[in-house]
Protein backbone atom coordinates (compact mmCIF):
# COMPACT_ATOMS: atom_id res chain seq x y z
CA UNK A 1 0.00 0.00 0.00
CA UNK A 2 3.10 2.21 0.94
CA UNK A 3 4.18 1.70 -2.81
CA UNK A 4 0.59 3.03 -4.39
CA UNK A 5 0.32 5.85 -1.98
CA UNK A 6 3.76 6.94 -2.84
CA UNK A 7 3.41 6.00 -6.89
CA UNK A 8 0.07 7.89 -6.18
CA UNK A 9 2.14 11.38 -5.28
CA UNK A 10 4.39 11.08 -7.98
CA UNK A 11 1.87 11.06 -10.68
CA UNK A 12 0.44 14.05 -9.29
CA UNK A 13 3.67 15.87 -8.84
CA UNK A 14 4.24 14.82 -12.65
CA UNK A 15 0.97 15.98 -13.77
CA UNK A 16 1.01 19.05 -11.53
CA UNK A 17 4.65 20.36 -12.91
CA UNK A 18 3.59 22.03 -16.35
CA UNK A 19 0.96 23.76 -15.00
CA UNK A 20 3.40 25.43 -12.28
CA UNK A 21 5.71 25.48 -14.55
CA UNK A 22 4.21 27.59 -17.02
CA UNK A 23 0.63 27.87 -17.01
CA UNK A 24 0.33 29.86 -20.64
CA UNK A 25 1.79 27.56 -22.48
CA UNK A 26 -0.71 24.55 -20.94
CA UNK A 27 -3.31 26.92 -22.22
CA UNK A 28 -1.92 27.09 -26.00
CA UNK A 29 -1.54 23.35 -25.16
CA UNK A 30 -5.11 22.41 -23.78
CA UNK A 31 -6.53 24.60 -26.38
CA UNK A 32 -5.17 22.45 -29.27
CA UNK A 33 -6.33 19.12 -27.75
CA UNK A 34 -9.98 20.52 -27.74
CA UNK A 35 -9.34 21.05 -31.45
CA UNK A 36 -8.05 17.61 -32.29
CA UNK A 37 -10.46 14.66 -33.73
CA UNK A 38 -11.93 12.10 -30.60
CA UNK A 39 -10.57 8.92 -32.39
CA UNK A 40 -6.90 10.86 -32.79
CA UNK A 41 -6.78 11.53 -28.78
CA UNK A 42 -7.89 8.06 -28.18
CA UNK A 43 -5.43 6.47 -30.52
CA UNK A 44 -2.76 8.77 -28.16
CA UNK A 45 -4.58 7.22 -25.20
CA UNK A 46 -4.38 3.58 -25.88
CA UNK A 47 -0.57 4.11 -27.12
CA UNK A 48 0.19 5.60 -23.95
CA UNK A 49 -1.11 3.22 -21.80
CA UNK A 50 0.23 -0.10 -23.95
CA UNK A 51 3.84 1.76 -23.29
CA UNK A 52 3.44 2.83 -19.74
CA UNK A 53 2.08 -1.38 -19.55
CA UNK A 54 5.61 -2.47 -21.20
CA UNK A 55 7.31 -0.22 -19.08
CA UNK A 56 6.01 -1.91 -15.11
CA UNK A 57 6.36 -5.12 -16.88
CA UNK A 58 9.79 -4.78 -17.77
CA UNK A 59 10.40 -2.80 -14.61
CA UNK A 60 8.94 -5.99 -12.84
CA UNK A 61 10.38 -8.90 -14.79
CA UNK A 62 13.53 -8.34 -15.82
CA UNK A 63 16.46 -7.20 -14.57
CA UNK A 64 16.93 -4.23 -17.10
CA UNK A 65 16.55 -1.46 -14.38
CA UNK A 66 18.70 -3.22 -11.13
């Protein structure tokens, strides 16, 4: 549980830092999604998450990252 609470944070501190960071440009940024075609931003989705998958598998069952 330690491990999700703390995985938890760091997506937020992740998703948090370009909007401290500089909030105009996430604006310029936002405002281009809105623009873009649904099956586009899902296509971006799925890719996404089928990488961010590969990457806790091969954090988890190989020994590429000790």
């Amino acid at each position: 549980m330690k491990l999700l609470i703390t995985l938890a944070g760091l997506i937020f501190i992740l998703e948090g830092l370009p909007y401290a960071a500089s909030p105009e440009s996430m604006q310029r940024w936002l405002r281009q999604i809105l623009e873009m075609h649904p099956d586009h931003l899902r296509r971006v989705g799925l890719l996404a998450m089928v990488v961010g998958f590969l990457l806790c598998y091969l954090a988890q069952k190989s020994d590429l990252f000790n």
